[in-house]
PDB file of N, CA and C in Angstrom:
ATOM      1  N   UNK A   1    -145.560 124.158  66.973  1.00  0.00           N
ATOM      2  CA  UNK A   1    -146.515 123.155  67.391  1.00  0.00           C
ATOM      3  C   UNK A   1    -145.826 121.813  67.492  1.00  0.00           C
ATOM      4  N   UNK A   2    -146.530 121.182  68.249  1.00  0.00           N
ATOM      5  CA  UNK A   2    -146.285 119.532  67.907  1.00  0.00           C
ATOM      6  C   UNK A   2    -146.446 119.033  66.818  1.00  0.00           C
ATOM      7  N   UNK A   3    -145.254 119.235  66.105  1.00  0.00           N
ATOM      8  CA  UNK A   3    -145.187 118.987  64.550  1.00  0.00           C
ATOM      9  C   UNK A   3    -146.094 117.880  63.966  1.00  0.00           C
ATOM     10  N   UNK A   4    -146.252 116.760  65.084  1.00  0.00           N
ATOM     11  CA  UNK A   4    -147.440 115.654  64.646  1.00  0.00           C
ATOM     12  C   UNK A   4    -149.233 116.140  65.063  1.00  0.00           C
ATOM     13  N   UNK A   5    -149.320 116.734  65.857  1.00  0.00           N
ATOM     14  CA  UNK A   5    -151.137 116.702  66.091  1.00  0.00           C
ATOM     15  C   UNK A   5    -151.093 118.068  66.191  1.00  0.00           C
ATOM     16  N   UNK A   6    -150.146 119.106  65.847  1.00  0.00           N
ATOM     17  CA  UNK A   6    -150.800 120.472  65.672  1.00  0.00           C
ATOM     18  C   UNK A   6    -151.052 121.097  67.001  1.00  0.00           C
ATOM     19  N   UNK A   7    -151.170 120.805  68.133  1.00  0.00           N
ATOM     20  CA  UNK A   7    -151.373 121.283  69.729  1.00  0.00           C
ATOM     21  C   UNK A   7    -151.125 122.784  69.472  1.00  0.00           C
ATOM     22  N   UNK A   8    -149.777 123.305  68.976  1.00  0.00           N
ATOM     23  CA  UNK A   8    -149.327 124.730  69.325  1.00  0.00           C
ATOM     24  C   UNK A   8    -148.234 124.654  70.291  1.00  0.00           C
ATOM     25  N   UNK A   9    -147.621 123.558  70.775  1.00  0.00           N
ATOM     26  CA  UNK A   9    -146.715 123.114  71.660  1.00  0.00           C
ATOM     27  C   UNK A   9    -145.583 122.574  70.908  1.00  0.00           C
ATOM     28  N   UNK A  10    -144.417 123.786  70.291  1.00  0.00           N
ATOM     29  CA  UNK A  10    -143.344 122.939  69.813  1.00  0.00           C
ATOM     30  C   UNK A  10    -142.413 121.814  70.075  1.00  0.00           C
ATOM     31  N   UNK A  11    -142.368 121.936  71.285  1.00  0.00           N
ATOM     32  CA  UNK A  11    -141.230 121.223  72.005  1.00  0.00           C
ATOM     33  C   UNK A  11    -141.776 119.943  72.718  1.00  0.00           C
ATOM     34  N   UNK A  12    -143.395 120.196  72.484  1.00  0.00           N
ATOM     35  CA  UNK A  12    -143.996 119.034  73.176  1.00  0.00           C
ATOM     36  C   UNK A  12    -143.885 117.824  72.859  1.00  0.00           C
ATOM     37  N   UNK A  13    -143.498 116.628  73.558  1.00  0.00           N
ATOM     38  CA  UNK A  13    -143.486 115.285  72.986  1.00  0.00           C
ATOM     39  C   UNK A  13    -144.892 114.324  73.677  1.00  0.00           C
ATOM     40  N   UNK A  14    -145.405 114.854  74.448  1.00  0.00           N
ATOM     41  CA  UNK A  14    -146.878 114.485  74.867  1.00  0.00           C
ATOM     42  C   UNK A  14    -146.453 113.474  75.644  1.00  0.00           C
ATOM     43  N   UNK A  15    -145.097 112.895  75.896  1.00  0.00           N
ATOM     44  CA  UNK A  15    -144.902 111.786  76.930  1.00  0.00           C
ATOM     45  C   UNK A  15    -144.654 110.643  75.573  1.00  0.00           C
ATOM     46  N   UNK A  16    -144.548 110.793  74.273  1.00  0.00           N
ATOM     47  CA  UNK A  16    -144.280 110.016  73.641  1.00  0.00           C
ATOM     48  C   UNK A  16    -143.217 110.315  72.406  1.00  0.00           C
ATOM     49  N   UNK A  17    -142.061 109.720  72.560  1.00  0.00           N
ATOM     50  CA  UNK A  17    -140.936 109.601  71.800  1.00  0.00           C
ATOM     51  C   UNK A  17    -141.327 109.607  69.737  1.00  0.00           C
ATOM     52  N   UNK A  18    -142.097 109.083  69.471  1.00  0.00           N
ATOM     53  CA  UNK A  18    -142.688 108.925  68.645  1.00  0.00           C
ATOM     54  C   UNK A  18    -143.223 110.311  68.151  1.00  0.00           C
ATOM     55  N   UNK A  19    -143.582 110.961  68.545  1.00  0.00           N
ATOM     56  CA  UNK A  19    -144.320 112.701  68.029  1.00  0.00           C
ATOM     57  C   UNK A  19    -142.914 113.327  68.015  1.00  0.00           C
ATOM     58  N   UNK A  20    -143.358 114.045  66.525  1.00  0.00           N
ATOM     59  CA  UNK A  20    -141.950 114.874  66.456  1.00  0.00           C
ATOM     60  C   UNK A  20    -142.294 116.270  66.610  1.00  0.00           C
ATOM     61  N   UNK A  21    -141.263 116.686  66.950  1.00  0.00           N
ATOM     62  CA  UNK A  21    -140.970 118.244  67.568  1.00  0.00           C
ATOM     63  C   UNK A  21    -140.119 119.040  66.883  1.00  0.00           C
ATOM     64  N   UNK A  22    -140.353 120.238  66.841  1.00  0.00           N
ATOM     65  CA  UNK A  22    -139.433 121.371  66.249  1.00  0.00           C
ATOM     66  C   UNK A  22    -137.605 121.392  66.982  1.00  0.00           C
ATOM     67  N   UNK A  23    -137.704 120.111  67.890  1.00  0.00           N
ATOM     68  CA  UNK A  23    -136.099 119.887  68.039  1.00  0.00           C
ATOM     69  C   UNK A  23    -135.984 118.982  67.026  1.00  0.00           C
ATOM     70  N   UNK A  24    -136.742 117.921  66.671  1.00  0.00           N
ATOM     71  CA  UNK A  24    -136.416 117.556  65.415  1.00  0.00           C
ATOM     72  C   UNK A  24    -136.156 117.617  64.504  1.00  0.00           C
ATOM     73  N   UNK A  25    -136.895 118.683  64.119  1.00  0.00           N
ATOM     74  CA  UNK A  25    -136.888 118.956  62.580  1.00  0.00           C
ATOM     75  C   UNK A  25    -135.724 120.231  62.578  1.00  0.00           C
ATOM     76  N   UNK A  26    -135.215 120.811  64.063  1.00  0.00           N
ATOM     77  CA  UNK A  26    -133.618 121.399  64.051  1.00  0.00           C
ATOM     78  C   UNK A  26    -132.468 120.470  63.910  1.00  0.00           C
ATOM     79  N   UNK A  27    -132.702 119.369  64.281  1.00  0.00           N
ATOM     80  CA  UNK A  27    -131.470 118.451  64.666  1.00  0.00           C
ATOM     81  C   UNK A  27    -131.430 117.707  63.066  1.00  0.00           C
ATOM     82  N   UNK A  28    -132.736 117.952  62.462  1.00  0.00           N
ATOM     83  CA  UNK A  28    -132.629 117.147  60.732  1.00  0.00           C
ATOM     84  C   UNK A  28    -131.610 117.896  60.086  1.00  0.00           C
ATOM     85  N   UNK A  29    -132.479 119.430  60.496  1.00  0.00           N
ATOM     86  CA  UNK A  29    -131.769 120.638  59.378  1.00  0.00           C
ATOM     87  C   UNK A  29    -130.207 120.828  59.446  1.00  0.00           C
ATOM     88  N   UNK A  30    -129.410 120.653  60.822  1.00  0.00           N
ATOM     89  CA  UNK A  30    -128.424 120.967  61.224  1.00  0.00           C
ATOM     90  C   UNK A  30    -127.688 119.821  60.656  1.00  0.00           C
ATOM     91  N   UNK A  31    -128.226 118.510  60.101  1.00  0.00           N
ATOM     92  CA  UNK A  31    -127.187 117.061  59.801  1.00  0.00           C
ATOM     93  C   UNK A  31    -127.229 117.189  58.507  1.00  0.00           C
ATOM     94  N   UNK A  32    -128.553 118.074  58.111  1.00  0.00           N
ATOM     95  CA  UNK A  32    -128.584 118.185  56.427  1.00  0.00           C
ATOM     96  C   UNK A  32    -128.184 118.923  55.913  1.00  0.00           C
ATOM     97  N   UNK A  33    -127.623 120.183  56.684  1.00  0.00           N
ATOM     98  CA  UNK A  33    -127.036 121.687  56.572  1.00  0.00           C
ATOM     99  C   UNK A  33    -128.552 122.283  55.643  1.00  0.00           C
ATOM    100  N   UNK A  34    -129.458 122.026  56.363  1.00  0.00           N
ATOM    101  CA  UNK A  34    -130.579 122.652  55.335  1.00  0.00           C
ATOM    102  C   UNK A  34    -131.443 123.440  56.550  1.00  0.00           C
ATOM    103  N   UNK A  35    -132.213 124.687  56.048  1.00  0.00           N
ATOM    104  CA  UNK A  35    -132.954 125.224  56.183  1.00  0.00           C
ATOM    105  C   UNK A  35    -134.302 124.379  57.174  1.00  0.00           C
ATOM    106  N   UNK A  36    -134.581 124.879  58.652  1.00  0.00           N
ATOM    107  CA  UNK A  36    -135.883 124.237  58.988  1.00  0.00           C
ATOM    108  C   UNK A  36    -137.311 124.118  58.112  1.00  0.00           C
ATOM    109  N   UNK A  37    -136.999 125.194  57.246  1.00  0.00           N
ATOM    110  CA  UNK A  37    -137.925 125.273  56.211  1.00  0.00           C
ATOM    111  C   UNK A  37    -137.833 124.196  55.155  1.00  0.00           C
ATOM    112  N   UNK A  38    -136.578 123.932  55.035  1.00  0.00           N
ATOM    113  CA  UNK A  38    -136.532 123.196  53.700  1.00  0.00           C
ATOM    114  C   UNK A  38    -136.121 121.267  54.323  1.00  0.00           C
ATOM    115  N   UNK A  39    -136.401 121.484  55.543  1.00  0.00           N
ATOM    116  CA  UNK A  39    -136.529 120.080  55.711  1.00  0.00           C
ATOM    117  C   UNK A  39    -137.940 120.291  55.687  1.00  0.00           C
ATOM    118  N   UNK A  40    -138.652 121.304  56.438  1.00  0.00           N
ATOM    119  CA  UNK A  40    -140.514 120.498  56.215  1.00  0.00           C
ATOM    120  C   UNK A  40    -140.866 120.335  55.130  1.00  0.00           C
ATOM    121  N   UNK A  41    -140.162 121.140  54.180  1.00  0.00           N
ATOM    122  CA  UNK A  41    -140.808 120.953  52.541  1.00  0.00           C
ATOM    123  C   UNK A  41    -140.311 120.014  51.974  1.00  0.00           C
ATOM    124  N   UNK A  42    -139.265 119.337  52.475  1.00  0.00           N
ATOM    125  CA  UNK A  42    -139.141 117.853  52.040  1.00  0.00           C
ATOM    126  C   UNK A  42    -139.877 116.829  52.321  1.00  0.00           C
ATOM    127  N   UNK A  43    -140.635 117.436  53.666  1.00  0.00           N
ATOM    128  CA  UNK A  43    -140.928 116.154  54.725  1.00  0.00           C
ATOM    129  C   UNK A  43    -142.147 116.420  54.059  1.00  0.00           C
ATOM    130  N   UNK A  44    -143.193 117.465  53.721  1.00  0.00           N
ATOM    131  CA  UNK A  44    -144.340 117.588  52.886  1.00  0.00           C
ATOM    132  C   UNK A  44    -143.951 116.759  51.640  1.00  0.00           C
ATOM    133  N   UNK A  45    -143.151 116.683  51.311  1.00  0.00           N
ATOM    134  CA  UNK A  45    -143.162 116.714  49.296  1.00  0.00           C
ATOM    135  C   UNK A  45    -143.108 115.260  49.750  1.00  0.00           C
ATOM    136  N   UNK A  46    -142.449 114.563  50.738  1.00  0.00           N
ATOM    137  CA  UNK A  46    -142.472 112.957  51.101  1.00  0.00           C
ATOM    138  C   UNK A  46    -143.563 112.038  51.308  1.00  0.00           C
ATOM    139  N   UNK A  47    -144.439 113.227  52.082  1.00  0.00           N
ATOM    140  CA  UNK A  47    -145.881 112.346  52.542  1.00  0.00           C
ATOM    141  C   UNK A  47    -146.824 113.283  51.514  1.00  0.00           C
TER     142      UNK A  47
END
């Protein structure tokens, strides 16, 4: 999904730079050498 409003559209950026996407949260995991999983559970445990 559109990791920000839930759509069901991973890759979607809705025309705005600002909504993050499951390339994001690959491009986190890959700088953090961490798990896509274990960046969202950071990014949960953050907010």
């Amino acid at each position: 999904m559109c990791v920000s409003c839930g759509c069901g559209a991973p890759h979607e950026k809705h025309g705005d730079d600002a909504n993050i996407t499951m390339d994001d949260i690959e491009r986190a995991a890959r700088a953090a050498n961490l798990s896509t999983t274990e960046v969202a559970d950071n990014i949960q445990s953050a907010v």
